[in-house]
Protein backbone atom coordinates (compact mmCIF):
# COMPACT_ATOMS: atom_id res chain seq x y z
CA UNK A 1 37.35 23.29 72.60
CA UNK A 2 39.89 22.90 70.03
CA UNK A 3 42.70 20.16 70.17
CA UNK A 4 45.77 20.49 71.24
CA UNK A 5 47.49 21.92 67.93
CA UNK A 6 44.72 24.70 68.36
CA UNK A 7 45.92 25.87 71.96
CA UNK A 8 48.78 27.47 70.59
CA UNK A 9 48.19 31.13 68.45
CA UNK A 10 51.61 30.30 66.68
CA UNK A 11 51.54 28.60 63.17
CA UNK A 12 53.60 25.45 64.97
CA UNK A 13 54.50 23.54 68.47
CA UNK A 14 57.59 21.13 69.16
CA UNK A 15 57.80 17.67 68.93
CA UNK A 16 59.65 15.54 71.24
CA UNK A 17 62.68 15.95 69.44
CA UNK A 18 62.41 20.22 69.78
CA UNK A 19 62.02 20.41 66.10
CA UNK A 20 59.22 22.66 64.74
CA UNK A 21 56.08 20.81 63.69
CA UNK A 22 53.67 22.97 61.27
CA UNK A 23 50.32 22.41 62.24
CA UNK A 24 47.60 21.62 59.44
CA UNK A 25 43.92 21.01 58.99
CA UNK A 26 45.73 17.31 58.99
CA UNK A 27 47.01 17.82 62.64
CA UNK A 28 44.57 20.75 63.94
CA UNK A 29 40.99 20.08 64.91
CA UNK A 30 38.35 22.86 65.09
CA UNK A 31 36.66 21.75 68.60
CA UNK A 32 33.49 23.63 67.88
CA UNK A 33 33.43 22.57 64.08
CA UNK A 34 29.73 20.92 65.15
CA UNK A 35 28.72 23.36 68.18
CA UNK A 36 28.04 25.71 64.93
CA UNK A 37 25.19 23.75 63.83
CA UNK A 38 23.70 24.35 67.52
CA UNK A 39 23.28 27.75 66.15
CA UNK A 40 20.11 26.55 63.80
CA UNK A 41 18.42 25.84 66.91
CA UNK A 42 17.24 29.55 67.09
CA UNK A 43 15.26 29.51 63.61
CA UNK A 44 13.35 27.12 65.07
CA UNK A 45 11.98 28.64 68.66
CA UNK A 46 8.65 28.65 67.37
CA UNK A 47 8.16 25.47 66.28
CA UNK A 48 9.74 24.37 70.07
CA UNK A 49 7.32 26.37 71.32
CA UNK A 50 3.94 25.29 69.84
CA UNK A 51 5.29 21.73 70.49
CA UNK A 52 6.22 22.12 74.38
CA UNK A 53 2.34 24.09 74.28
CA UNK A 54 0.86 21.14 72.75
CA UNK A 55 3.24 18.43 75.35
CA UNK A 56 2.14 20.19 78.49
CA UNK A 57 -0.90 22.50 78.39
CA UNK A 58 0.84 25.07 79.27
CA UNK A 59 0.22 28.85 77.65
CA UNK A 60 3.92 30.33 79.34
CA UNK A 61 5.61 27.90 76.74
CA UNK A 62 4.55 30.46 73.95
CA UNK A 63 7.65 32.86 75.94
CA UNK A 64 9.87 30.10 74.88
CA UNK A 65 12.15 32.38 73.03
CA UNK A 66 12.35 34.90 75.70
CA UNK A 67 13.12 32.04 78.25
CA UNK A 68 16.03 29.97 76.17
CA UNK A 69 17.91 33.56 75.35
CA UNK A 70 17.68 35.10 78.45
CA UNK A 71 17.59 32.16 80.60
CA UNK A 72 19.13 28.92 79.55
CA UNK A 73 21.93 31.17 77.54
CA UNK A 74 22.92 33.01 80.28
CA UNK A 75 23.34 29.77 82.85
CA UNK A 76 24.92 28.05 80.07
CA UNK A 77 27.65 30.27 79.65
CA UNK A 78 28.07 30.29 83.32
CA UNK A 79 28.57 26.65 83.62
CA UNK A 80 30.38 25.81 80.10
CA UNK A 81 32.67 28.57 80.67
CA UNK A 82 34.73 30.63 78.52
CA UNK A 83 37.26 29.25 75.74
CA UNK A 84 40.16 31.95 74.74
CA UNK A 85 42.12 29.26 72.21
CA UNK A 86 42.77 30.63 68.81
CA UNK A 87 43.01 28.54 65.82
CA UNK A 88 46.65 28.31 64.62
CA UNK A 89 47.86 30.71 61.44
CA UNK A 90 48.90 28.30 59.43
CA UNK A 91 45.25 26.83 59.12
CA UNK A 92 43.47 30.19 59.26
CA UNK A 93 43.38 30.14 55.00
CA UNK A 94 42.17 26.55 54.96
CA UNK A 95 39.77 27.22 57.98
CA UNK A 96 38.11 30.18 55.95
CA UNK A 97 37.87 27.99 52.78
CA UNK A 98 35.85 25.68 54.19
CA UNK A 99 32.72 25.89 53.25
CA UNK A 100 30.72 23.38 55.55
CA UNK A 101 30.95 26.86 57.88
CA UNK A 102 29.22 28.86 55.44
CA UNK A 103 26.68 26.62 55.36
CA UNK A 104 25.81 26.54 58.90
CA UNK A 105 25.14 30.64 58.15
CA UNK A 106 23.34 29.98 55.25
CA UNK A 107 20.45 27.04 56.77
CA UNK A 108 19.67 29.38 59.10
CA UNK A 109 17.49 31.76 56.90
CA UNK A 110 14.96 29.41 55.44
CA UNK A 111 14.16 27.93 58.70
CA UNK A 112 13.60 31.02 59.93
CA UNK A 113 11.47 32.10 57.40
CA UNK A 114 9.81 29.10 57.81
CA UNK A 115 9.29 29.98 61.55
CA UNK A 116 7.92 33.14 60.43
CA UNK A 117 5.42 31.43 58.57
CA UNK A 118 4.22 29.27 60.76
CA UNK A 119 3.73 31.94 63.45
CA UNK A 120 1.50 33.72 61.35
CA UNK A 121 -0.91 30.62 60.69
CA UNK A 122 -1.29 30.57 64.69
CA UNK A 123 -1.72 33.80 65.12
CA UNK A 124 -4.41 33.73 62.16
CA UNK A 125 -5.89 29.83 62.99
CA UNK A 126 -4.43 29.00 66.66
CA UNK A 127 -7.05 30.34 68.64
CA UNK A 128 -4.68 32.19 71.16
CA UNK A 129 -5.62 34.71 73.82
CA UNK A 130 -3.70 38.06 73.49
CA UNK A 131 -1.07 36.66 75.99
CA UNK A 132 0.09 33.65 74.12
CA UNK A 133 0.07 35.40 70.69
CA UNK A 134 2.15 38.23 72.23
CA UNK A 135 4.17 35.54 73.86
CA UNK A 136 4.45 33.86 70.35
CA UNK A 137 5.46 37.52 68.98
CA UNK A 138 8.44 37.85 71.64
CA UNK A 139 9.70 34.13 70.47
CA UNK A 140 9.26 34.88 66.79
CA UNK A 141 11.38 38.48 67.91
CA UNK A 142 14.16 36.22 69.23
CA UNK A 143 14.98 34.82 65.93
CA UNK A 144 14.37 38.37 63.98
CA UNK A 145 16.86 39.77 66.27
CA UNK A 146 19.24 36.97 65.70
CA UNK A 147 18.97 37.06 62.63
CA UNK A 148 20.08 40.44 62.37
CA UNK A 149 23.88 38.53 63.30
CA UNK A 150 23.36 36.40 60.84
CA UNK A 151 22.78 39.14 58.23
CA UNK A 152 25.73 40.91 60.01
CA UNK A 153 28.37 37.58 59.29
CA UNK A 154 27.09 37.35 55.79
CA UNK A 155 26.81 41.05 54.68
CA UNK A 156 30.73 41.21 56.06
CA UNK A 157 31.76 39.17 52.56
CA UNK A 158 32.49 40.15 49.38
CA UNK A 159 30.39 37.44 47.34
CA UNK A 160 27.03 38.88 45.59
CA UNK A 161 25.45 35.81 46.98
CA UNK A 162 25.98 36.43 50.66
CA UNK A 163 25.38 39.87 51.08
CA UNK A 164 21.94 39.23 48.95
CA UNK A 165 21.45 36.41 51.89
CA UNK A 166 22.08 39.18 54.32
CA UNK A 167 19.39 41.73 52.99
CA UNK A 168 16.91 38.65 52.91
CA UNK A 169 18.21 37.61 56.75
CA UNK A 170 17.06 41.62 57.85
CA UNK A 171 14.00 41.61 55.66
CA UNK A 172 11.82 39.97 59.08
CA UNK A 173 12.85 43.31 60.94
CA UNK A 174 12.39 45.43 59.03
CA UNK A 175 15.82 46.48 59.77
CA UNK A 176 17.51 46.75 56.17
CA UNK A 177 19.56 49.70 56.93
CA UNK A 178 21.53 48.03 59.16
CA UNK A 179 23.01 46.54 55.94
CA UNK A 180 24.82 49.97 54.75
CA UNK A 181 25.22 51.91 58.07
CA UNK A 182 27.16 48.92 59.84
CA UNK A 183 29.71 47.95 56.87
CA UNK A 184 30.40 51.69 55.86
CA UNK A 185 29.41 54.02 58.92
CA UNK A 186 29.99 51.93 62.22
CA UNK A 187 33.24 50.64 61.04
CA UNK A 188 34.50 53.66 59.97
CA UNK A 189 33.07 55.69 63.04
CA UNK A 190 33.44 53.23 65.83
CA UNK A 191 34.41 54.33 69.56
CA UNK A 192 33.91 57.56 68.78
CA UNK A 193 31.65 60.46 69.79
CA UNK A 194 30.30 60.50 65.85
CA UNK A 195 29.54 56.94 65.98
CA UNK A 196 25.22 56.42 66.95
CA UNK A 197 25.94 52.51 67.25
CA UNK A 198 28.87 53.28 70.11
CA UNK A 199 27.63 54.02 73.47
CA UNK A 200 28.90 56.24 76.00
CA UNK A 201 29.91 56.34 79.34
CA UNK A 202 26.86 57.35 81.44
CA UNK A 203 24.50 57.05 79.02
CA UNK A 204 21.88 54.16 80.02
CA UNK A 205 20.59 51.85 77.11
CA UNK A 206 17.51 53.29 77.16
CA UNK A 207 18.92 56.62 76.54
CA UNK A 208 20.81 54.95 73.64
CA UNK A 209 18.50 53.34 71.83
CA UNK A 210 16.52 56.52 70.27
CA UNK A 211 19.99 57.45 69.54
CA UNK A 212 21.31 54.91 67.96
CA UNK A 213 17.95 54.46 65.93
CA UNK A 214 17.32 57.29 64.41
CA UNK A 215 21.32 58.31 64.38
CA UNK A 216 22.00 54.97 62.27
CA UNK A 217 19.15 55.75 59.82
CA UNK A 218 20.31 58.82 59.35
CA UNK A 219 23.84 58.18 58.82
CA UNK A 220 22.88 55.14 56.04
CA UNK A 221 20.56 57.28 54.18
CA UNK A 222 23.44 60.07 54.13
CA UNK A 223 25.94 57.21 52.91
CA UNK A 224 23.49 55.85 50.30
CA UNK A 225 22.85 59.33 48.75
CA UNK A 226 26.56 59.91 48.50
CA UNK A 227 27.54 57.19 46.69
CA UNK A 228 24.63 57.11 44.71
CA UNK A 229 25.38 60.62 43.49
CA UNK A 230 28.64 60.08 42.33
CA UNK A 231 26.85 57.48 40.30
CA UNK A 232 24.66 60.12 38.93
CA UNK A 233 21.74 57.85 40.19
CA UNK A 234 18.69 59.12 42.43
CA UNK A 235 18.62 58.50 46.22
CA UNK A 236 14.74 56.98 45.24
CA UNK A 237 15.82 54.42 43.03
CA UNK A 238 15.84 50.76 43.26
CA UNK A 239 20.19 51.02 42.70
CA UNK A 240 19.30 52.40 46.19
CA UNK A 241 20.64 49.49 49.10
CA UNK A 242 18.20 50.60 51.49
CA UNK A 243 15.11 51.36 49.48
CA UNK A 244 15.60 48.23 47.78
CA UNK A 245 16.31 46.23 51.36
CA UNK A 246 13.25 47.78 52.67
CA UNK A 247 11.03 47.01 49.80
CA UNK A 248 12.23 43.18 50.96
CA UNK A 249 10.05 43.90 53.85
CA UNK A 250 7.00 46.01 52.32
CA UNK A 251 6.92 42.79 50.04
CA UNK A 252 6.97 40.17 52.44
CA UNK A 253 5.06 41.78 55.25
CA UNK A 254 2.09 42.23 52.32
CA UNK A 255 2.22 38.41 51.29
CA UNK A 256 1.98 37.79 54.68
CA UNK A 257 -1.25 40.14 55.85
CA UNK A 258 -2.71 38.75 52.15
CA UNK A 259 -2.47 34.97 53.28
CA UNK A 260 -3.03 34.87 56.90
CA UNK A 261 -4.95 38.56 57.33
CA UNK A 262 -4.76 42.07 58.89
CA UNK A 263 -4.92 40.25 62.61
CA UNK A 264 -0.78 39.11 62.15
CA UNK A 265 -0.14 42.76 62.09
CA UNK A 266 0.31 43.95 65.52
CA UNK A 267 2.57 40.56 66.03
CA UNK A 268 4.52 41.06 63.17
CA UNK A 269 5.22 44.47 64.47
CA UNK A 270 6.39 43.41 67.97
CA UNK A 271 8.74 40.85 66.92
CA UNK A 272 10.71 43.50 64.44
CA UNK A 273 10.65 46.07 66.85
CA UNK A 274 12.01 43.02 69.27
CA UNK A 275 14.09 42.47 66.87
CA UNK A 276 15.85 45.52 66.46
CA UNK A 277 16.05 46.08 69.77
CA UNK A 278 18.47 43.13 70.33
CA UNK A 279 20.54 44.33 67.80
CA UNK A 280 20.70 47.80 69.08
CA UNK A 281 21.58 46.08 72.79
CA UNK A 282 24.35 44.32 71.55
CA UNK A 283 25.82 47.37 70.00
CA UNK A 284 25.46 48.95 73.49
CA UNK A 285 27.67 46.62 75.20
CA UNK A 286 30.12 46.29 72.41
CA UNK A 287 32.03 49.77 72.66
CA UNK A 288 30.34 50.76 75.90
CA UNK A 289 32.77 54.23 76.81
CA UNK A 290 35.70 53.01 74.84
CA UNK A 291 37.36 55.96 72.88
CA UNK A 292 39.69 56.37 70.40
CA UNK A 293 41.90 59.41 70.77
CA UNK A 294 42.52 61.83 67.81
CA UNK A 295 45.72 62.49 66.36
CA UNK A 296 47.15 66.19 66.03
CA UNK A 297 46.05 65.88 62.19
CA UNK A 298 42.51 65.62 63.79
CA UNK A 299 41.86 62.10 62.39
CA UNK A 300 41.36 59.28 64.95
CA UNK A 301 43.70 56.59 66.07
CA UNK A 302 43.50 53.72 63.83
CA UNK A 303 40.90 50.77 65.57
CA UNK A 304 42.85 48.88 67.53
CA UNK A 305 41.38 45.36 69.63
CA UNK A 306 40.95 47.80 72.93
CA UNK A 307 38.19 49.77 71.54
CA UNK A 308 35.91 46.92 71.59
CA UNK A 309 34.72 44.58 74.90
CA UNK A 310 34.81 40.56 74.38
CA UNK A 311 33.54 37.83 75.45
CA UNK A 312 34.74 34.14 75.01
CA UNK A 313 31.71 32.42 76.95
CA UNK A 314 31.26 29.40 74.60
CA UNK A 315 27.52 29.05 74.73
CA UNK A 316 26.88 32.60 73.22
CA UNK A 317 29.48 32.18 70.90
CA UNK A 318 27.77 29.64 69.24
CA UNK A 319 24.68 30.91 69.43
CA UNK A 320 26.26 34.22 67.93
CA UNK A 321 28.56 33.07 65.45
CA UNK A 322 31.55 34.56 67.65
CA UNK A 323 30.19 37.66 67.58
CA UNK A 324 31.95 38.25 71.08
CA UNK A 325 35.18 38.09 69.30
CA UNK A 326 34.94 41.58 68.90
CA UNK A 327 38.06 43.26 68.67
CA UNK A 328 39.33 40.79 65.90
CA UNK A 329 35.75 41.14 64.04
CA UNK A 330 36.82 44.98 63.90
CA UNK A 331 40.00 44.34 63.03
CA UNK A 332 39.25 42.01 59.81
CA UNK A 333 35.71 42.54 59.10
CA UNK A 334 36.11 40.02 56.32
CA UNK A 335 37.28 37.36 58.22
CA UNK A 336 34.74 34.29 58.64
CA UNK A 337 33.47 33.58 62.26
CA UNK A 338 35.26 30.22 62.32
CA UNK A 339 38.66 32.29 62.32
CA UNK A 340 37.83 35.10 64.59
CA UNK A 341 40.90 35.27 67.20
CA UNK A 342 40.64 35.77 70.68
CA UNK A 343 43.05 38.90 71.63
CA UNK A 344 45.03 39.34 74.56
CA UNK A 345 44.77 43.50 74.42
CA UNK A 346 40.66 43.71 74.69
CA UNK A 347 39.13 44.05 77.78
CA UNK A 348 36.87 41.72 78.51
CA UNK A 349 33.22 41.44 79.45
CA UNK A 350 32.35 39.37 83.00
CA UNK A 351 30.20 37.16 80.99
CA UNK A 352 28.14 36.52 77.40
CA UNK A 353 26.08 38.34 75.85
CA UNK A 354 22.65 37.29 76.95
CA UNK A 355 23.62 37.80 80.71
CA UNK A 356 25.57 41.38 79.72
CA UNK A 357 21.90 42.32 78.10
CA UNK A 358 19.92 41.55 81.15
CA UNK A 359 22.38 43.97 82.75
CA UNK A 360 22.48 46.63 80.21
CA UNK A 361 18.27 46.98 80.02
CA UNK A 362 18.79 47.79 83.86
CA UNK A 363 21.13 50.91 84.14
CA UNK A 364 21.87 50.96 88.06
CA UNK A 365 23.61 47.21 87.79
CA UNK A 366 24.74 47.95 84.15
CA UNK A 367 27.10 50.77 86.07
CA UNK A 368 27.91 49.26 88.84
CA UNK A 369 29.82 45.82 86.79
CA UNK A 370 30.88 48.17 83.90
CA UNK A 371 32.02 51.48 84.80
CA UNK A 372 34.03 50.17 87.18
CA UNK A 373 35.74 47.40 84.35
CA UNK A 374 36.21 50.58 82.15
CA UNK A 375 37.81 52.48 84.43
CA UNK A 376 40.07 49.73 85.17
CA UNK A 377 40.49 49.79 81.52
CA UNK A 378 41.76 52.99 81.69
CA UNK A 379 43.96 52.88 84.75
CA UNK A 380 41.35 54.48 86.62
CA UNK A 381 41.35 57.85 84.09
CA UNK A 382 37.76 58.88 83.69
CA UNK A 383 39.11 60.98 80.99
CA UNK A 384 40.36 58.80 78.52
CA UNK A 385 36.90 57.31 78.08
CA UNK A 386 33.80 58.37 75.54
CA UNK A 387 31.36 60.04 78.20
CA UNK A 388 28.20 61.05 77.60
CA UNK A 389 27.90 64.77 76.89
CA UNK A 390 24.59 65.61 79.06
CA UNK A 391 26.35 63.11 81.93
CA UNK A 392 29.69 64.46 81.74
CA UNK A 393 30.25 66.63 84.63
CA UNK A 394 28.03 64.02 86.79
CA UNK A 395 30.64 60.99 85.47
CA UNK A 396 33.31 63.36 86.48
CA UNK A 397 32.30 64.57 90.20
CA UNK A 398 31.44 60.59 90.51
CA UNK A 399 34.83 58.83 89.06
CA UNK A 400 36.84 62.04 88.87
CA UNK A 401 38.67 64.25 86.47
CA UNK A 402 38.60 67.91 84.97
CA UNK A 403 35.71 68.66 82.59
CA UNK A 404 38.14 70.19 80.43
CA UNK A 405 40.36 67.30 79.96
CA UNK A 406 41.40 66.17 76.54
CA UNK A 407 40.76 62.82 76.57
CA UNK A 408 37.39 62.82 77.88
CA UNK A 409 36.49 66.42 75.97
CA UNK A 410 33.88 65.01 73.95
CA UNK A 411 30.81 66.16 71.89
CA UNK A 412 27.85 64.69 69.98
C-alpha cells in the first residue's frame, strides 16, 4: 500500500494550515516498491519444486507451479485484497526514472533461463516417471507463460536493450510473434470485432483460443511483410522481427536437445504450449465483450479505460507487474508498471487474474460472473457489446435485443 501522500491521484494534499503541499519522491512512498521483487519468485518454481520433492518424498510437489498460480494466487488475492491508490502526478516522472524497477523486470529472465536449464537435466538425469516429468513440464510452463508478461512490460519501451530482453523473455515459448502482433496489431485493433486477441461475448475460451492463435499469427506476419516492404527488404530475412524472434527459439531449443537429448522434447513442448496458453487466457478476460463503437467516418472510437476489465487484487499485481491495470496500460503503453493508474471509468473484474482464469477455462461459470458484469456495464444493453457472430442471435433471445441493432451488429 502506498503512504499517505500516495492515496491522493492529485499532484498535492493540504497541510494543517490549508496551504497546498506538492508531494515528492521526498514525501511520497511507493508501498509496493519491494512487493516487486516478489515477482522473481516465479523464475524460480522449479527449483522450489525439486527442493519440496527432495524435503518430503512426495512426487505431487513436481505440480508446484500449477498449485502456487492457481492456488495460493488466487486465495491470496482473496485475503490481501485489492489496492485502487494511484501514485501522485507530480512523482509519476521520477517514479518512471527509477531504475531499481527496471531491474526487478530485467532479473527475472536469467533465472528463468536458468530454471529452464535445470528442468532439462531432470528430465534427462532425474529418473522421473512420466507423471512427475509432465508435472515438472506444467511448472516449467508457469514461468514460460509468465514470462510472456515480462516480455510484454519490456517490449512496451523504446530502448534497443529492452525490447531485445523481450524477444529473449518469449524465446522459452516459442511465442515470438507475440512481440509484433501485440505492440502494432492488438493496440491498434483492440475491443473490436477485427481484433483475434479480444474476445467476444458468447464465445467460450476454448472457442477463442484457435482464434486468437492462428488470427494473431496471421495478423503479425501481415504487419511484418508490410513494413518490411516499404523497406524494400524480404519477408524471409533476418531484418524480419519474427523470423529472427523465432530463430531465438530454433536456437535454443537445439542447444538444449544437443546437451541434455531428444527425451526433453515432449516437455519442452508442453511447457510452451502451457505457456502460450496463459497468455492467450489473459487476453480472454482482458476485453471480454467490450466494444468500441465506430464513428460515421467508419473509424472506431478512440480507446478509452472502459474497453478494458481491471483488477487491483494486490497479490496478482505483483506477480504480474500490474498487468491488471489495464485500461491505463492501453492508454499509455509506454508507461512503466510502477506508474500504471488505477481508473475510476473501467469496469472491474470480481477478482485477479489467476482466480478470473480458473473461471474463464470453464465457460458455464465464466458466463454466469461475467455476462452479467458486462451487461451491467452496459446498462443492461446487450447491444452495445462485441458478441460473438455464430452466438449472436442465442446472446440475444438470452439477454435481449434486436439482431439488427447497431451496436451489437458485428462481424468477424
Amino acid at each position: 500500500m502506498a503512504s499517505v501522500a500516495g492515496t491522493h491521484d492529485g499532484a498535492d494534499l493540504h497541510d494543517d494550515g490549508g496551504e497546498a503541499v506538492e508531494l515528492t519522491p521526498a514525501t511520497w512512498r511507493d508501498g509496493k516498491r519491494y512487493a516487486w521483487l516478489l515477482g522473481l519468485l516465479v523464475p524460480t518454481l522449479p527449483f522450489l519444486a525439486y527442493g519440496l520433492v527432495e524435503l518430503t518424498g512426495l512426487g505431487v510437489f513436481w505440480f508446484f507451479g500449477p498449485m502456487v498460480v492457481f492456488g495460493v494466487f488466487p486465495l491470496l488475492d482473496l485475503i490481501i485484497g485489492t489496492d485502487a491508490e494511484n501514485p501522485p502526478d507530480s512523482v509519476l516522472k521520477w517514479l518512471e526514472q527509477d531504475r531499481y524497477y527496471r531491474w526487478c523486470t530485467y532479473a527475472f529472465i536469467p533465472i528463468q533461463y536458468a530454471g529452464l536449464v535445470f528442468a532439462c537435466w531432470v528430465w534427462a538425469h532425474g529418473d522421473l516417471s512420466t507423471v512427475d516429468a509432465i508435472g515438472l513440464a506444467l511448472t516449467v510452463g508457469m514461468v514460460s507463460g509468465i514470462a510472456i508478461n515480462t516480455a510484454h512490460e519490456l517490449g512496451h519501451k523504446r530502448a534497443s536493450l529492452e525490447r531485445w530482453l523481450s524477444k529473449v523473455a518469449l524465446a522459452q515459448s516459442g511465442y515470438g510473434h507475440f512481440f509484433i502482433e501485440h505492440n502494432r496489431g492488438h493496440h491498434v485493433r483492440v475491443a473490436t470485432p477485427e481484433d483475434p486477441a479480444s474476445a467476444r461475448l458468447g464465445e467460450s475460451f476454448w472457442a477463442f483460443l484457435p482464434r486468437t492463435v492462428i488470427g494473431s499469427l496471421r495478423s503479425a506476419w501481415k504487419l511484418e511483410q508490410t513494413r518490411l516492404a516499404r523497406l524494400g527488404a524480404h519477408p524471409l530475412s533476418l531484418r524480419n522481427d519474427i523470423v529472427n524472434a523465432w530463430l531465438m527459439t530454433v536456437v535454443l531449443y537445439a542447444v538444449l536437445i544437443a546437451v541434455f537429448g531428444v527425451v526433453i522434447v515432449p516437455y519442452l513442448l508442453i511447457q510452451a504450449v502451457l505457456g502460450f496458453m496463459l497468455l492467450e487466457v489473459v487476453n480472454y478476460l482482458e476485453h471480454y465483450g467490450l466494444l468500441r463503437t465506430r464513428r460515421e467516418d467508419g473509424r472506431y472510437e478512440r480507446t478509452r479505460p472502459e474497453h478494458s476489465w481491471n483488477s487491483n487484487n494486490v497479490a496478482s499485481n505483483v506477480l504480474l507487474y500490474h498487468l491488471q491495470r489495464h485500461s491505463d496500460h492501453h492508454a499509455n503503453p509506454t508507461r512503466r508498471y510502477q506508474a500504471l493508474r488505477h481508473v475510476d471509468e473501467a469496469p472491474q473484474l470480481p477478482t485477479g487474474y489467476a482466480g478470473m482464469i480458473l473461471l474463464a477455462i470453464v465457460p458455464p461459470l465464466w458466463r454466469r460472473v461475467m455476462d452479467r458484469r458486462l451487461l451491467e456495464h452496459y446498462g443492461g444493453d446487450v447491444t452495445r457489446a462485441n458478441i460473438h457472430p455464430p452466438a449472436r442471435r442465442k446472446v440475444l433471445a438470452r439477454y435481449g435485443g434486436k439482431a439488427g441493432a447497431a451496436g451489437g451488429a458485428v462481424t468477424a
